[in-house]
C-alpha atoms as a PDB file:
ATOM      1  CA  UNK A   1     111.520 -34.365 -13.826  1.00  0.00           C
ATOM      2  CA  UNK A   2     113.184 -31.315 -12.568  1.00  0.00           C
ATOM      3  CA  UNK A   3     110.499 -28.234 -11.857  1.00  0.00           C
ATOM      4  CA  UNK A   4     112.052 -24.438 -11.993  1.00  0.00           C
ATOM      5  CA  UNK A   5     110.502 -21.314 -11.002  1.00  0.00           C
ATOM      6  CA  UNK A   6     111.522 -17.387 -11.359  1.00  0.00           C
ATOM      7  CA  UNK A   7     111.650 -15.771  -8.162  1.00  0.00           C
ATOM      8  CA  UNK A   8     113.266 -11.751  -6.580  1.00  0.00           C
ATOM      9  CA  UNK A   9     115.680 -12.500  -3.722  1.00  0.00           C
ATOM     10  CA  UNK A  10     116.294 -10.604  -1.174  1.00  0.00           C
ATOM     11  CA  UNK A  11     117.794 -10.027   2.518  1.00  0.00           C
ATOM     12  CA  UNK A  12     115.233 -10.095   4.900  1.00  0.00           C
ATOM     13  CA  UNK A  13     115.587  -8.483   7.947  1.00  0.00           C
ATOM     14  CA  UNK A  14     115.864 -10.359  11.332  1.00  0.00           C
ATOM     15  CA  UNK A  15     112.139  -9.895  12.295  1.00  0.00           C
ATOM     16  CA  UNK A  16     111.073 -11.497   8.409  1.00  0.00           C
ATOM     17  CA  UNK A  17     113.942 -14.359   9.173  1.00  0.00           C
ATOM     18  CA  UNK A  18     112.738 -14.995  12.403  1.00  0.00           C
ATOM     19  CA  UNK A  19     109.005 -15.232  10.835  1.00  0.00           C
ATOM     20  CA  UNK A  20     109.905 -17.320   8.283  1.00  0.00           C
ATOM     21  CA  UNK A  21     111.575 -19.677  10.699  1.00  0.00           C
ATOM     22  CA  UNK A  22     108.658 -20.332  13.100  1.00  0.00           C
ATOM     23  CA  UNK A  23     105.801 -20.340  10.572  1.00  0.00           C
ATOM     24  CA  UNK A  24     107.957 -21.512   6.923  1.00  0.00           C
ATOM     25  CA  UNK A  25     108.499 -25.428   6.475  1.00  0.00           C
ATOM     26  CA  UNK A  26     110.444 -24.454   3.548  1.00  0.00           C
ATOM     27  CA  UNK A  27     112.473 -21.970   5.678  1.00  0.00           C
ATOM     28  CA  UNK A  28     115.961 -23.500   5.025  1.00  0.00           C
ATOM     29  CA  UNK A  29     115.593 -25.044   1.873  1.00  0.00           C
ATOM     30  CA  UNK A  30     114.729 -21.418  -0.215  1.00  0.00           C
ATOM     31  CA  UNK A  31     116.002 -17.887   1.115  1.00  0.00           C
ATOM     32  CA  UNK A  32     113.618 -14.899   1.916  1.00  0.00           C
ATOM     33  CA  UNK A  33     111.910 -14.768  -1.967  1.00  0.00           C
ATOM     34  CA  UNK A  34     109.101 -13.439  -4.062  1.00  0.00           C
ATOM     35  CA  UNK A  35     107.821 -15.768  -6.532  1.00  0.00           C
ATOM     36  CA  UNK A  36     107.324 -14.365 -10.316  1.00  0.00           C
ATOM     37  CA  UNK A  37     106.690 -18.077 -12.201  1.00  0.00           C
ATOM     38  CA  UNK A  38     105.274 -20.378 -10.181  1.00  0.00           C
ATOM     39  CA  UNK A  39     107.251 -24.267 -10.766  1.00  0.00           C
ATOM     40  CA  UNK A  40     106.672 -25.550 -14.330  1.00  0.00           C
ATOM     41  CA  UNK A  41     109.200 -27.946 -15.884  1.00  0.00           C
ATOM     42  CA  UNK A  42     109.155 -29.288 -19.602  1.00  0.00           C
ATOM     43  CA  UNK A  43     110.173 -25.743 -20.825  1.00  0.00           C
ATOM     44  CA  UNK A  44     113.107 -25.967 -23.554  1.00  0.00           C
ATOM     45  CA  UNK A  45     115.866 -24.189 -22.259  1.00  0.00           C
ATOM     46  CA  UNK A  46     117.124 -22.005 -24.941  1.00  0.00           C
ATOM     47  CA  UNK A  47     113.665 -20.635 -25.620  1.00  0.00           C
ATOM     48  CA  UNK A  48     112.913 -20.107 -21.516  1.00  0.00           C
ATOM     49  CA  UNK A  49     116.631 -18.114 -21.864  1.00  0.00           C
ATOM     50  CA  UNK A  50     115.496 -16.273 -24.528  1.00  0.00           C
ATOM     51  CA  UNK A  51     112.007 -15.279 -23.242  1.00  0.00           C
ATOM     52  CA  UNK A  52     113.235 -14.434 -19.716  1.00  0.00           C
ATOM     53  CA  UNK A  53     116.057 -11.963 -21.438  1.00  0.00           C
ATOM     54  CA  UNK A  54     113.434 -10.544 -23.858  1.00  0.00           C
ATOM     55  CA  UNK A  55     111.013 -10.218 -20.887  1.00  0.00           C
ATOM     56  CA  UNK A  56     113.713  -7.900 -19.157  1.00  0.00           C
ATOM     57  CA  UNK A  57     114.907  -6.140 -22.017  1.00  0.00           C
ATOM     58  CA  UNK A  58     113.188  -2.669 -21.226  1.00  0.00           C
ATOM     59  CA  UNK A  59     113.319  -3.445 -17.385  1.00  0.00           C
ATOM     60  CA  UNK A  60     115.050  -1.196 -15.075  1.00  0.00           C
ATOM     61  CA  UNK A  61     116.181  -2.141 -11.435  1.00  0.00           C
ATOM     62  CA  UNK A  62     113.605  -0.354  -9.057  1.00  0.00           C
ATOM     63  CA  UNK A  63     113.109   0.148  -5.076  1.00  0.00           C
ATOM     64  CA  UNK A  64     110.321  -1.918  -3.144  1.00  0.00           C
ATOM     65  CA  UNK A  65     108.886  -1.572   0.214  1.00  0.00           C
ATOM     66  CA  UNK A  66     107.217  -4.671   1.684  1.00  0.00           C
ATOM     67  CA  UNK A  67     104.806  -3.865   4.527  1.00  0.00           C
ATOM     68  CA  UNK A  68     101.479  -5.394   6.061  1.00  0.00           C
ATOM     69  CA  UNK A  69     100.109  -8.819   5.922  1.00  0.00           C
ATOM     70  CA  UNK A  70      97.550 -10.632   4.141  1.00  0.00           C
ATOM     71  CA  UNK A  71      96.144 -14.361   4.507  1.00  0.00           C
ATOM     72  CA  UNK A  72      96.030 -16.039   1.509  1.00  0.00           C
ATOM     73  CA  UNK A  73      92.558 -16.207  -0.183  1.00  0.00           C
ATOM     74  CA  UNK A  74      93.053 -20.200  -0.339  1.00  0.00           C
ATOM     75  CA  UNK A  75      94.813 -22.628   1.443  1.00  0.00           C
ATOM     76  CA  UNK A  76      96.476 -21.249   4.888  1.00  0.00           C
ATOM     77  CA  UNK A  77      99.281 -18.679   3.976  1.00  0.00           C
ATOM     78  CA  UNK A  78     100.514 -15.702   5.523  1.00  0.00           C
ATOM     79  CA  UNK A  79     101.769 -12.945   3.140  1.00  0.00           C
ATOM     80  CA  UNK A  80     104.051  -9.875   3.481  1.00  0.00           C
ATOM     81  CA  UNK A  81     102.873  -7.413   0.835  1.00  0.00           C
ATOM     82  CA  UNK A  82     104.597  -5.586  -1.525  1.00  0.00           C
ATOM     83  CA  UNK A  83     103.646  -1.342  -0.846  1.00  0.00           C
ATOM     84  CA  UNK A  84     105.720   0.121  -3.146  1.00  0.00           C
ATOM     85  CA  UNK A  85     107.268  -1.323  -6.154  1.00  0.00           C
ATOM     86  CA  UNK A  86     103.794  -3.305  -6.382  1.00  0.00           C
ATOM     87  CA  UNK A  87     102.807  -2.478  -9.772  1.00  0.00           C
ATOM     88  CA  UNK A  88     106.446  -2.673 -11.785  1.00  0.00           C
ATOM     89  CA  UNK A  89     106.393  -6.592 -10.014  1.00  0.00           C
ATOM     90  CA  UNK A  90     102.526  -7.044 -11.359  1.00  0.00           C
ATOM     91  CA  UNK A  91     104.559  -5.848 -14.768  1.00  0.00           C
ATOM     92  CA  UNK A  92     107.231  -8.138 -14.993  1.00  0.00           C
ATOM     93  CA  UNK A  93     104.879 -11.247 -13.361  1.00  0.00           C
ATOM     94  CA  UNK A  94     102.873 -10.701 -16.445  1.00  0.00           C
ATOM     95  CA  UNK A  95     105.725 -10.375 -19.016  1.00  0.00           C
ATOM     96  CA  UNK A  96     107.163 -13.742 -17.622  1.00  0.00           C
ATOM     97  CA  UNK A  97     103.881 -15.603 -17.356  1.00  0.00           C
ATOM     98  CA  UNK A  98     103.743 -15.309 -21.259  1.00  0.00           C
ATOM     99  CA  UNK A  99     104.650 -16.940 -24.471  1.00  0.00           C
ATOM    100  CA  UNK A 100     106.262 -20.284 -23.423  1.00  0.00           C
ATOM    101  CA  UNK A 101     105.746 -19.893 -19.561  1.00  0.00           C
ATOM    102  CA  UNK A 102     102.257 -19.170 -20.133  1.00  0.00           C
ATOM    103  CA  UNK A 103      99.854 -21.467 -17.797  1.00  0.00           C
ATOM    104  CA  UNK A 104     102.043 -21.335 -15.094  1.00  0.00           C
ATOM    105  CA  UNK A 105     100.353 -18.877 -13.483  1.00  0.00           C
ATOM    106  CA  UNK A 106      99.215 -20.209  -9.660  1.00  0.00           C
ATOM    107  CA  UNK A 107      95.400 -21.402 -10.244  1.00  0.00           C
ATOM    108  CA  UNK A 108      95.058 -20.840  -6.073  1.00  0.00           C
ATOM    109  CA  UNK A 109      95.495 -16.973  -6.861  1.00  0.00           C
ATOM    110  CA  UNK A 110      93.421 -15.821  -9.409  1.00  0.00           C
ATOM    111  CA  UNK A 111      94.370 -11.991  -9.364  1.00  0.00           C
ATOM    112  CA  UNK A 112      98.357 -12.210  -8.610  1.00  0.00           C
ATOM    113  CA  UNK A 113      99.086  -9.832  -5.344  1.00  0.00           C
ATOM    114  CA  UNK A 114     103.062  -9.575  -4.948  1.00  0.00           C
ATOM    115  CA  UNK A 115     104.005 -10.828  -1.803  1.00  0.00           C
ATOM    116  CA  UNK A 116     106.532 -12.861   0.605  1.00  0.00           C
ATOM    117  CA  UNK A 117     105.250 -15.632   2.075  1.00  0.00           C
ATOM    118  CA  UNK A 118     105.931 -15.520   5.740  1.00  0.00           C
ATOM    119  CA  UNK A 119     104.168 -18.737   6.546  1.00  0.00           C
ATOM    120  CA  UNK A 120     101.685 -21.955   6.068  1.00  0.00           C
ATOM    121  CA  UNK A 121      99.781 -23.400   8.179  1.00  0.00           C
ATOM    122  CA  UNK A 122      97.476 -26.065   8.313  1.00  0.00           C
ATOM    123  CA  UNK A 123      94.296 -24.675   9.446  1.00  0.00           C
ATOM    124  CA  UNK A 124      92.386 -21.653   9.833  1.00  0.00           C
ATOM    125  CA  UNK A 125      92.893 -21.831  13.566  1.00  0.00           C
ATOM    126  CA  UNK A 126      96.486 -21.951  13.614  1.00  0.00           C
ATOM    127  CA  UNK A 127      97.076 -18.730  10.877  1.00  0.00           C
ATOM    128  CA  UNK A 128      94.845 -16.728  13.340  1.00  0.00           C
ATOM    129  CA  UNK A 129      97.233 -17.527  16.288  1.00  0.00           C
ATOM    130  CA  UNK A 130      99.962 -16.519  13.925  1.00  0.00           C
ATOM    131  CA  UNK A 131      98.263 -13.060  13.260  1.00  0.00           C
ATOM    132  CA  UNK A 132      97.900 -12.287  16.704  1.00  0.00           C
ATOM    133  CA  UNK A 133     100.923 -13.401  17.616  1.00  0.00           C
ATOM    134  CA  UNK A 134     102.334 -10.611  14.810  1.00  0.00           C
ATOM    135  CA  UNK A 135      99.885  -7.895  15.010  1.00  0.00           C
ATOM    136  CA  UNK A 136     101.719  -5.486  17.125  1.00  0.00           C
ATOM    137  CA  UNK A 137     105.038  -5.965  14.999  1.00  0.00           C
ATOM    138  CA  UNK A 138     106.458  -3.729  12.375  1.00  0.00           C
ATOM    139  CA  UNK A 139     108.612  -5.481   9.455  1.00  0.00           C
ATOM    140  CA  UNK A 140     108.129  -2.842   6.831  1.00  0.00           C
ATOM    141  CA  UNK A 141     112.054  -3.389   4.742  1.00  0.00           C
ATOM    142  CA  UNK A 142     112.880  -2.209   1.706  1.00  0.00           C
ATOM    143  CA  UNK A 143     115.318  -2.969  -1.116  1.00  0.00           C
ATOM    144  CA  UNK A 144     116.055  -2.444  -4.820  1.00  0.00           C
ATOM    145  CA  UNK A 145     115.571  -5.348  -7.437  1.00  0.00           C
ATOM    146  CA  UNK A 146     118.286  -5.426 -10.044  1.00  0.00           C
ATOM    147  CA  UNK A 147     117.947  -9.341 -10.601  1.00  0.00           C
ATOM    148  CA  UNK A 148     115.839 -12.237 -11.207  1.00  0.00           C
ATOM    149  CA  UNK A 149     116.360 -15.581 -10.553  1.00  0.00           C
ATOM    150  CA  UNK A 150     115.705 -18.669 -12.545  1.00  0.00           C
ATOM    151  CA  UNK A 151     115.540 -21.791 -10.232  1.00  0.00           C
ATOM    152  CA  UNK A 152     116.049 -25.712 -10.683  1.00  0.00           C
ATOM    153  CA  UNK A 153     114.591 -28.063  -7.591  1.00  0.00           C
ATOM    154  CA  UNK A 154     115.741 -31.363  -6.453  1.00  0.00           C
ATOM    155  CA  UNK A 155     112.998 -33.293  -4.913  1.00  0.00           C
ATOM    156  CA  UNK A 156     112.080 -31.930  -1.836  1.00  0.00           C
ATOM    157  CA  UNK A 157     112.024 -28.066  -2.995  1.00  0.00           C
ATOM    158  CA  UNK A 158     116.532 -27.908  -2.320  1.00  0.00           C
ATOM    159  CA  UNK A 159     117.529 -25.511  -5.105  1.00  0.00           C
ATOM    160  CA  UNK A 160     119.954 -27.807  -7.124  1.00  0.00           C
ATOM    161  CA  UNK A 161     121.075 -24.628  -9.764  1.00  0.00           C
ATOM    162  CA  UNK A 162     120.443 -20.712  -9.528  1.00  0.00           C
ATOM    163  CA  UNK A 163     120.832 -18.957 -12.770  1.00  0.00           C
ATOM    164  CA  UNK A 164     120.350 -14.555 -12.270  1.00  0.00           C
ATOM    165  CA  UNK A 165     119.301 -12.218 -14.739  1.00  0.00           C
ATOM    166  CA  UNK A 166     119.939  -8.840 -14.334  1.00  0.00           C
ATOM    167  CA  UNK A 167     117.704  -5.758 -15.082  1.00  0.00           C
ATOM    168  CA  UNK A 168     119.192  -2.909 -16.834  1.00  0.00           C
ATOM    169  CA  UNK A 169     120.759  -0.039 -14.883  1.00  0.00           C
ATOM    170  CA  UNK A 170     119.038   2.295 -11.922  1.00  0.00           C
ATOM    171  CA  UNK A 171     116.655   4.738 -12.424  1.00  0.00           C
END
């Protein structure tokens, strides 16, 4: 069974890439992202076409600024967090996480904070190490989203199909 999830890409800088690298098993096998719709699969795909389109129809491309990390309230991750643009992606996580891709929301977060994930780690120890390691460094990037993507894994989280969806034009 094939799982897909909606997800922002982006270019990271060097010092996110570099990051990602050290800390991110899945580091090579999905580009510098924020997640939108966690994986789900059994979805038919007309409707998920049509509710992702009507889900953008009165969205407009708009600038973010990612700066400052957070650990993960479960689990062991290390988050970059979204400064500006925060609530427009809090908007369109909770358009897409309706109708037929409702449920999908991730039951480890129960308020959704937009964010990159820089890293997991397996223990409480090892994310502190991380932190300190990073606490003197500055990553703050910015960038305008003008797309979505719609995602389809092959076992082992490789991206076997990318499908975009654009927002409407700049404001």
């Amino acid at each position: 069974m094939e799982e897909k999830a909606i997800v922002i890409f982006f270019q990271g800088n060097k010092k996110i890439e570099a990051i990602r690298k050290k800390y991110d098993p899945f580091y090579k096998e999905v580009k510098t992202h924020l997640t939108l719709v966690y994986p789900f699969n059994n979805i038919n795909p007309k409707k998920l076409k049509k509710h992702i389109i009507s889900s953008l129809s009165t969205k407009k491309s708009f600038k973010v600024v990612l700066n400052g990390f957070q650990n993960s309230s479960k689990d062991y991750y290390l988050y970059l967090l979204v400064k500006k643009g925060k609530s427009k992606i809090i908007n369109l996580y909770h358009k897409l996480n309706s109708g037929v891709l409702r449920g999908f929301e991730n039951k480890d977060m129960k308020k959704f904070i937009p964010h990159v994930t820089l890293g997991i780690f397996k223990d409480k120890k090892d994310i502190s190490r991380a932190r300190k390691e990073l606490r003197n460094i500055k990553i703050a990037t910015d960038f305008t989203i003008d797309k979505i993507s719609l995602l389809t894994f092959k076992k082992g989280r490789k991206i076997k199909a990318r499908k975009d969806f654009k927002l409407d034009k700049k404001i």
